[in-house]
Protein backbone atom coordinates (compact mmCIF):
# COMPACT_ATOMS: atom_id res chain seq x y z
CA UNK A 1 5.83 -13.18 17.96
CA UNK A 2 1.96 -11.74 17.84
CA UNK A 3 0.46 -10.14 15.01
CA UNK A 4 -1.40 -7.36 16.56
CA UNK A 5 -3.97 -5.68 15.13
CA UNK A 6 -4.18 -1.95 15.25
CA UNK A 7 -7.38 -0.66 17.30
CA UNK A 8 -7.56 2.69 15.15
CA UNK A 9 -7.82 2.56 11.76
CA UNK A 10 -4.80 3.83 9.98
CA UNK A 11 -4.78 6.95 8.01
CA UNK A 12 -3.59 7.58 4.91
CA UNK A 13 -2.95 10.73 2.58
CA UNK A 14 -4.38 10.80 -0.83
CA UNK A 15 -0.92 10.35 -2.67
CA UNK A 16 0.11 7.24 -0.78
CA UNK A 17 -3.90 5.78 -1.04
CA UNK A 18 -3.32 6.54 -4.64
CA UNK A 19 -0.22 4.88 -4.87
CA UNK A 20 -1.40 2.10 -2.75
CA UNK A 21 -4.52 1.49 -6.02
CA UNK A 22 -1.95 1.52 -8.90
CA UNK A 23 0.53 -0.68 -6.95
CA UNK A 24 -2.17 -3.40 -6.58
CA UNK A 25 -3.14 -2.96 -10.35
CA UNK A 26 -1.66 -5.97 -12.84
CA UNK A 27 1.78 -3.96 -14.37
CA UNK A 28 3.34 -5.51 -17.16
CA UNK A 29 7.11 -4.26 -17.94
CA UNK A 30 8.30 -1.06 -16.50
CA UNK A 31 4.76 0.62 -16.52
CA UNK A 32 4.54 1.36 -12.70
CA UNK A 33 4.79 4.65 -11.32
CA UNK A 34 8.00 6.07 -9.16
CA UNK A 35 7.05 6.53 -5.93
CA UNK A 36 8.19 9.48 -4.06
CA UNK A 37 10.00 8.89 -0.75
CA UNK A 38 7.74 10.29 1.52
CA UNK A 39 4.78 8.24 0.18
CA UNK A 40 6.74 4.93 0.06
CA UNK A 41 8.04 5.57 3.84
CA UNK A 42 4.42 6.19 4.83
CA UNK A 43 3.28 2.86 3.03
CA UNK A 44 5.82 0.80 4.69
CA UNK A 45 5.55 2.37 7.73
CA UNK A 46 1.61 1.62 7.74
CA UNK A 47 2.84 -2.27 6.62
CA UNK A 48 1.34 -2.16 3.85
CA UNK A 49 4.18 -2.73 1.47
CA UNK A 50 7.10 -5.01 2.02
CA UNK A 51 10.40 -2.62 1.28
CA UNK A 52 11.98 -3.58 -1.66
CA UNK A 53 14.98 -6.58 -1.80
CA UNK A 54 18.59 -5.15 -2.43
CA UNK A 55 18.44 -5.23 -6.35
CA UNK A 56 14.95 -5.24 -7.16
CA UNK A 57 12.81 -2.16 -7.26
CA UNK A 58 9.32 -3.68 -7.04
CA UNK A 59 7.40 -3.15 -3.75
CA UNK A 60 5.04 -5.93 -2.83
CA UNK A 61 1.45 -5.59 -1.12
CA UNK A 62 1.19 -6.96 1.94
CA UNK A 63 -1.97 -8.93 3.57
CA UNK A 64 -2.79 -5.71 5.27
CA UNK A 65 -2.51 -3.76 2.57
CA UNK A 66 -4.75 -5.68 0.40
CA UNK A 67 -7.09 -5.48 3.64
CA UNK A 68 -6.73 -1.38 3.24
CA UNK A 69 -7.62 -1.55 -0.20
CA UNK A 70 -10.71 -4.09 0.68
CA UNK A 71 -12.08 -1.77 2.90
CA UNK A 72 -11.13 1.52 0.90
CA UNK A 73 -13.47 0.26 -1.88
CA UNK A 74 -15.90 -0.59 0.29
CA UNK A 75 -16.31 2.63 1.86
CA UNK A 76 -16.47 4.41 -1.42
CA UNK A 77 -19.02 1.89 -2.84
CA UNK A 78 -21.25 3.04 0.06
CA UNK A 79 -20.97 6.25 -0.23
């Protein structure tokens, strides 16, 4: 197996960049939001959450994720 990286950048809509920022934030308890199907489908299918075990309702980040968010800052702290 390769890990290959995309050669465009991958898109995102507001609502799942959104989600994508409070998902990475520190959550203590219940506090995170629910995530609507269409945003969480988009997330995983851009890898950047790891869908969630049978049981447990917490999404993870994955490297590329945290790579999206990286960048995301970035680009607004330059603008």
């Amino acid at each position: 197996m390769h890990n290959r990286i995309p050669t465009k950048p991958i898109t995102l809509s507001h609502s799942a960049t959104w989600a994508l920022e409070v998902l990475s934030r520190p959550r203590y308890g219940r506090t995170h939001p629910a995530l609507s199907w269409s945003v969480t489908q988009e997330l995983t299918r851009a890898g950047f959450v790891n869908n969630p075990v049978q049981g447990r309702r917490i999404m993870s980040i994955t490297a590329a994720g945290q790579q999206f968010l990286r960048t995301h800052a970035l680009r607004r702290a330059l603008s």
